[in-house]
Protein backbone atom coordinates (compact mmCIF):
# COMPACT_ATOMS: atom_id res chain seq x y z
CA UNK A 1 0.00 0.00 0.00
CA UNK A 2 1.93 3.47 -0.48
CA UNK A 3 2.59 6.35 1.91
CA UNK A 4 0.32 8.73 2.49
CA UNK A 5 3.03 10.87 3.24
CA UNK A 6 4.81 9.81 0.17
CA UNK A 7 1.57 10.49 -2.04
CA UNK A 8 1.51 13.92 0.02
CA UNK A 9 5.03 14.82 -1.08
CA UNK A 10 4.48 14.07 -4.68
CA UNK A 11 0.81 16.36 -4.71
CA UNK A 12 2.98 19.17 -3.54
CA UNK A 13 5.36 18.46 -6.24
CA UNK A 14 2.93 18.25 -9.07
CA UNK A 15 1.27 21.57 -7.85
CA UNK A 16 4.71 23.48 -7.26
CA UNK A 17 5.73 22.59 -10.64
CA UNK A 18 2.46 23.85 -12.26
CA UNK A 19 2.66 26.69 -10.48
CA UNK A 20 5.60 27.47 -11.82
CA UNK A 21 5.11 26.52 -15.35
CA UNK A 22 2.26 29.24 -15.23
CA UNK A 23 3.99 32.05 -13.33
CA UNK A 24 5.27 33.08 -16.90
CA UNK A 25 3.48 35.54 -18.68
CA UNK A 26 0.70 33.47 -20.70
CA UNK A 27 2.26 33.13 -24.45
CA UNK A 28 0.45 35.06 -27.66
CA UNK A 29 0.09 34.27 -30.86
CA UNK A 30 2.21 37.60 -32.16
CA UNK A 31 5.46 36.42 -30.94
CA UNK A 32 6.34 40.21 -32.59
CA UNK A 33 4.25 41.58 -29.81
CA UNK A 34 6.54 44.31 -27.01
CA UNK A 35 7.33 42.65 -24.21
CA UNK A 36 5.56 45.82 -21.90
CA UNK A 37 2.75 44.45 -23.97
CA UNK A 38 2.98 41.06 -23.29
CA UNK A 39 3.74 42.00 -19.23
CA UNK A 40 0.63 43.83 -19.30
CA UNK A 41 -1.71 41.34 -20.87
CA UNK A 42 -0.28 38.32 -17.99
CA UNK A 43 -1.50 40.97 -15.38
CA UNK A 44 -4.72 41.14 -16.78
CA UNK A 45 -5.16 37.10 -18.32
CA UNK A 46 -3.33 34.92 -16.29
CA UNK A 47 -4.51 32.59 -13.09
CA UNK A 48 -1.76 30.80 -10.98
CA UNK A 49 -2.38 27.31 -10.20
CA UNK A 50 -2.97 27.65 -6.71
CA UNK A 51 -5.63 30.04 -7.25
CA UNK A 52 -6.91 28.66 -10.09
CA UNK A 53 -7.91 25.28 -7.69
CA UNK A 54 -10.69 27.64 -6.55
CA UNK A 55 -13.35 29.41 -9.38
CA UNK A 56 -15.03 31.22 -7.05
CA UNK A 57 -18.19 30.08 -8.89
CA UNK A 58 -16.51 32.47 -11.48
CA UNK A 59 -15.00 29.88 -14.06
CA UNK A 60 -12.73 31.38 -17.28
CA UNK A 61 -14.34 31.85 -20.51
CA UNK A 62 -13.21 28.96 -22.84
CA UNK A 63 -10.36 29.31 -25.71
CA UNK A 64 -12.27 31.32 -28.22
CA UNK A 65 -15.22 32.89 -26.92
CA UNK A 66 -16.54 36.07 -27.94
CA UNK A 67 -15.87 37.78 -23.93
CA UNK A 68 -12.46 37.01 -24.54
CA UNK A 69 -12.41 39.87 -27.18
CA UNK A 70 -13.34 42.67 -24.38
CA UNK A 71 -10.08 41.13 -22.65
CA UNK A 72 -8.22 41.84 -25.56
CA UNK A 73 -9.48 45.48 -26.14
CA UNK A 74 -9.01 46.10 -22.24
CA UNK A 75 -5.61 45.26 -22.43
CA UNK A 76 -4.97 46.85 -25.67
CA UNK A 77 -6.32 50.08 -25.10
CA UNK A 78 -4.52 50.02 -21.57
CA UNK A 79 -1.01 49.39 -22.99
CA UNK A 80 -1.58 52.13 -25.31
CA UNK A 81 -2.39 55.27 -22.47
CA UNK A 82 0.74 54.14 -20.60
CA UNK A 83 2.63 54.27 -23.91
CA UNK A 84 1.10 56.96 -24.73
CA UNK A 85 0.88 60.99 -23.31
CA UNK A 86 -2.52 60.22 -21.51
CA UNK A 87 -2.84 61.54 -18.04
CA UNK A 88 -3.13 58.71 -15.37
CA UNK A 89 -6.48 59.37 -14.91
CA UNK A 90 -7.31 58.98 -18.94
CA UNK A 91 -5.06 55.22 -18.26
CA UNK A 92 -8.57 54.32 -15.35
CA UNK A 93 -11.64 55.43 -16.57
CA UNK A 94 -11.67 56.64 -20.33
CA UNK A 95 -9.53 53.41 -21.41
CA UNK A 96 -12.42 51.48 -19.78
CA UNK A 97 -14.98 53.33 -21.97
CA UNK A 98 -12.49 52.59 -25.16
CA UNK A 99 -12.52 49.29 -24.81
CA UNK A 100 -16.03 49.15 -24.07
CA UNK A 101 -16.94 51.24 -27.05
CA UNK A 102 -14.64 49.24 -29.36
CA UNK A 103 -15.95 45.82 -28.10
CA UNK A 104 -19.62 46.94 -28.28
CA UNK A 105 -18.77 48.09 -32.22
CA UNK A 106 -17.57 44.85 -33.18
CA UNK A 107 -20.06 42.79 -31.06
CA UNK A 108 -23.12 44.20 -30.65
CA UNK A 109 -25.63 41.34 -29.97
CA UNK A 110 -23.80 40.76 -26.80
CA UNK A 111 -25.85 43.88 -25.53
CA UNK A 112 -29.29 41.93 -25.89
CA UNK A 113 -27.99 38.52 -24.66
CA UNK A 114 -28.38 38.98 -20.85
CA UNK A 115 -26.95 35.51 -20.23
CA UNK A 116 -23.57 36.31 -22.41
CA UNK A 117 -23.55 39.16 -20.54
CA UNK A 118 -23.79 37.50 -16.81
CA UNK A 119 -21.10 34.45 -18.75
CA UNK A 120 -18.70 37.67 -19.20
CA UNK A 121 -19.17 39.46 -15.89
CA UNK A 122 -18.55 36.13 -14.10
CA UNK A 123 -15.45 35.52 -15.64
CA UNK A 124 -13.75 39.25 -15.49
CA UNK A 125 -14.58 38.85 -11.50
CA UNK A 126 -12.85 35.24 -10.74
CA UNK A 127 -9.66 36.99 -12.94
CA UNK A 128 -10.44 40.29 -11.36
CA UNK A 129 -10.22 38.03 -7.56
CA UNK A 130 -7.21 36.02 -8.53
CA UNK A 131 -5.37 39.06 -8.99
CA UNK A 132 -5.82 40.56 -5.61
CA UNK A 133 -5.52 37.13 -4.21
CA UNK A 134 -2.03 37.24 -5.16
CA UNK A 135 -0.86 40.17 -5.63
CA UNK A 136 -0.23 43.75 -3.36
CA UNK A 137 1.41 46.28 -6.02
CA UNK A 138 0.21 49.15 -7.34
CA UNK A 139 -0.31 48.08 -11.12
CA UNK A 140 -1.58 44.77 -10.62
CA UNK A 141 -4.62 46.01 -8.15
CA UNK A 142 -5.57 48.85 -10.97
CA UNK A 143 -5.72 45.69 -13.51
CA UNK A 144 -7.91 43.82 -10.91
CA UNK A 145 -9.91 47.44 -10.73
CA UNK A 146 -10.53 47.63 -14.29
CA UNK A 147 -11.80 44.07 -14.77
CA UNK A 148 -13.83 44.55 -12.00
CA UNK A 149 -15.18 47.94 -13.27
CA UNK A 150 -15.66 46.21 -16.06
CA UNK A 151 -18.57 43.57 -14.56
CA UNK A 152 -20.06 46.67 -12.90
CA UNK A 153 -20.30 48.28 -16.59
CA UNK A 154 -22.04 44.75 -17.45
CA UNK A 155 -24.64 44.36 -14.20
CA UNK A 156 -27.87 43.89 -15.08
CA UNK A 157 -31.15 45.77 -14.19
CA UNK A 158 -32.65 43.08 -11.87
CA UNK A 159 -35.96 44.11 -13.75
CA UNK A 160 -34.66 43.77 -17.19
CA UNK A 161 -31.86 43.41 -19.70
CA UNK A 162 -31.17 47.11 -19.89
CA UNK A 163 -27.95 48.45 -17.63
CA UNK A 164 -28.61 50.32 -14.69
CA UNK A 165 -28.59 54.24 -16.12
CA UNK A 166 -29.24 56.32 -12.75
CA UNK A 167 -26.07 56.06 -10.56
CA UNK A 168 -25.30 58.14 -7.48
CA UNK A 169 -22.74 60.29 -6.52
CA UNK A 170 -22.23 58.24 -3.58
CA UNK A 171 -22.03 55.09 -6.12
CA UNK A 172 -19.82 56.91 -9.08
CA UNK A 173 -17.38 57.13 -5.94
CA UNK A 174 -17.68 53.31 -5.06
CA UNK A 175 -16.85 52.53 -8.58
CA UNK A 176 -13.99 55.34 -8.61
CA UNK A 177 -12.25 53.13 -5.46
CA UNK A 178 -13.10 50.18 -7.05
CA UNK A 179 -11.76 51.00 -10.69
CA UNK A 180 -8.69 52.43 -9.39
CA UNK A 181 -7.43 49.10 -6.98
CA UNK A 182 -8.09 50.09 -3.37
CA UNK A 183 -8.28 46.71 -1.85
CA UNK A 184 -10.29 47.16 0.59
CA UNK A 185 -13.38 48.39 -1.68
CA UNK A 186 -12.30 45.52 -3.85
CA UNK A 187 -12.71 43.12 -1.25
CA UNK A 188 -16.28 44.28 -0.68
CA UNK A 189 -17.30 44.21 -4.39
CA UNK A 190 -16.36 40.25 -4.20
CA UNK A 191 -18.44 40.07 -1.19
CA UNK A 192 -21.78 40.94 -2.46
CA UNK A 193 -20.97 38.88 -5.91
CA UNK A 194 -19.00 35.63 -5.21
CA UNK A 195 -19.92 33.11 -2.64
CA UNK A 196 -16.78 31.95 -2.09
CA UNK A 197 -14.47 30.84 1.54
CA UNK A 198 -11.68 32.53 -0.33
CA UNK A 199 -13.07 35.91 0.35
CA UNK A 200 -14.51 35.23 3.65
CA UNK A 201 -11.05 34.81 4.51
CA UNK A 202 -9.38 37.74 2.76
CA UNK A 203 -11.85 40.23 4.67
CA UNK A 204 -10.48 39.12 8.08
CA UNK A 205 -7.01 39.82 6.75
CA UNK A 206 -5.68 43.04 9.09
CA UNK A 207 -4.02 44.23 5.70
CA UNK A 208 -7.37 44.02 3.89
CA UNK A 209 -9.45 46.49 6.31
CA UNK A 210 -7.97 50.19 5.73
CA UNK A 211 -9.96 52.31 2.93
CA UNK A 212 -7.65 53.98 0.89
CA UNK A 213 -8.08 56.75 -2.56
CA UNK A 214 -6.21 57.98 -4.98
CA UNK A 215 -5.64 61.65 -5.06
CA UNK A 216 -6.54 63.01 -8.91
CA UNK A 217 -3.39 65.38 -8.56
CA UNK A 218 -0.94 63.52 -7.52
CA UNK A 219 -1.88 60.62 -8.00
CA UNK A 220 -0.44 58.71 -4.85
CA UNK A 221 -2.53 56.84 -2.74
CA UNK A 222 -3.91 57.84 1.00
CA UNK A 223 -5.75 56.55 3.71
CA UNK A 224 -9.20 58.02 3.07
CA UNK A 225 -9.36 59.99 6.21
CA UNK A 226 -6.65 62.23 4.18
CA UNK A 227 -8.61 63.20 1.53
CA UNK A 228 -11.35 65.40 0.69
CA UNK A 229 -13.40 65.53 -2.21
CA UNK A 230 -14.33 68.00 -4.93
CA UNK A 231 -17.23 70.15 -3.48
CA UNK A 232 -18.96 70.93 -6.49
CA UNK A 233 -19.44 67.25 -7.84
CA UNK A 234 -18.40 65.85 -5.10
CA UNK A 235 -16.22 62.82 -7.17
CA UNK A 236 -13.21 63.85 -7.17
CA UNK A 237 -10.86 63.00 -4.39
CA UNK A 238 -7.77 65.23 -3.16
CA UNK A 239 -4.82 65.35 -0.96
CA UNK A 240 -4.31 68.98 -0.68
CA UNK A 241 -5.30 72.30 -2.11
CA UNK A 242 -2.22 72.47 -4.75
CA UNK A 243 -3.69 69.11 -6.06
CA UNK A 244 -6.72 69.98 -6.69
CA UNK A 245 -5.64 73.41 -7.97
CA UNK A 246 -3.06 71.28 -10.41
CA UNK A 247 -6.19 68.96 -11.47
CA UNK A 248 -8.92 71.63 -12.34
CA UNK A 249 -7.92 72.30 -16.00
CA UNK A 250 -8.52 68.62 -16.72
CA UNK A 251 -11.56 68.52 -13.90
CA UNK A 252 -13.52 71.71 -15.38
CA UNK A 253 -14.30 69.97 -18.31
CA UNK A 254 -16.52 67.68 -16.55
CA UNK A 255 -16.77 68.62 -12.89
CA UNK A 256 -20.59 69.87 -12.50
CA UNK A 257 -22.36 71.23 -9.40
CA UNK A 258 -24.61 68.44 -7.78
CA UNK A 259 -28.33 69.69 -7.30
């Protein structure tokens, strides 16, 4: 009869070796492509073999399906701002609406197919999850911000197939945290999404419970109890005065008074 212990040993084995056959940056079919691109799409595409032992009821798309294409345009448009002149905050939220707007071009009927829709958002959350499962820098949590921005863009009306029009100022902020990678709001977005242990356990992790912003001037990130907000739109948050001074020709374009 063989060891357990020696059937133990040789599980770890297997698994360590997987692991490390996938920590490489997932390969592409343009072996031409830059290698910042090819960096940039494993943050967004890849799932490490420990993680990937747990969906999170969120499985991957398979090899060839249509969401896969919003992946593509996500990463492509992203890779372009940060080669690019764009201002950080044109590399969050405006190279989400790029991608969308180029994805919804080339594949409209995904728009009227609620259940493609739901297929999609599930999978950009479990990649979305994996991220911040593993990872605690700065550019990895804004890639796990954008996919999950990205399910939020695809929620459903619970009444219909239509997406949710009317959103808050209070919610355009919850998005803001999520979009740009503050864990903690992250964390919560998973919560009320994914039934899943895995996140039951993250939000008990001390690292995981201090709500954190990124200041549009600067752009570094604070504990939120540094920050104030814009107080004409209120949606726009800011470390200082000189920030928010240094952000207002870019802000006045679309900062408007709340009523």
């Amino acid at each position: 009869m063989p060891s357990r212990k020696r059937s133990k040993g040789k599980a770890r084995k297997a698994k360590a070796k997987a692991k490390d056959t996938q920590s490489e940056p997932d390969a592409h079919e343009n072996e031409d492509e830059p290698k910042e691109l090819t960096v940039l799409r494993s943050w967004f595409t890849r799932r490490l073999q420990d993680v990937a032992l747990c969906s999170h009821g969120c499985a991957p798309l398979p090899a060839g399906h249509v969401g896969n294409k919003l992946l593509d345009a996500i990463v492509n448009r992203s890779y372009k701002a940060c080669m690019g002149d764009l201002s950080k905050e044109k590399r969050t939220g405006q190279t989400l609406t790029r991608a969308f707007d180029e994805f919804e071009s080339k594949h409209p009927e995904i728009w009227s197919d609620c259940s493609m829709r739901a297929l999609i958002k599930k999978s950009l959350m479990g990649r979305s999850f994996d991220i911040v499962l593993q990872y605690e820098d700065e550019g990895r949590l804004m890639a796990a911000g954008m996919l999950a921005s990205a399910a939020i863009l695809l929620e459903l009306d619970p009444n219909s197939c239509e997406l949710t029009e009317e959103v808050t100022v209070k919610k355009q902020l919850r998005i803001a945290d999520v979009l740009e990678g503050d864990k903690k709001s992250l964390i919560n977005f998973f919560s009320k999404r994914i039934a899943c242990p895995c996140i039951d356990k993250m939000r008990k992790d001390p690292k995981c419970q201090s709500k954190t912003g990124l200041c549009k001037g600067c752009y570094e990130r604070f504990d939120r109890n540094q920050l104030f907000v814009c107080s004409r739109c209120k949606t726009k948050q800011y470390c200082s005065n000189s920030c928010q001074k240094k952000h207002w020709p870019e802000h006045k374009k679309e900062c408007k008074k709340v009523t």
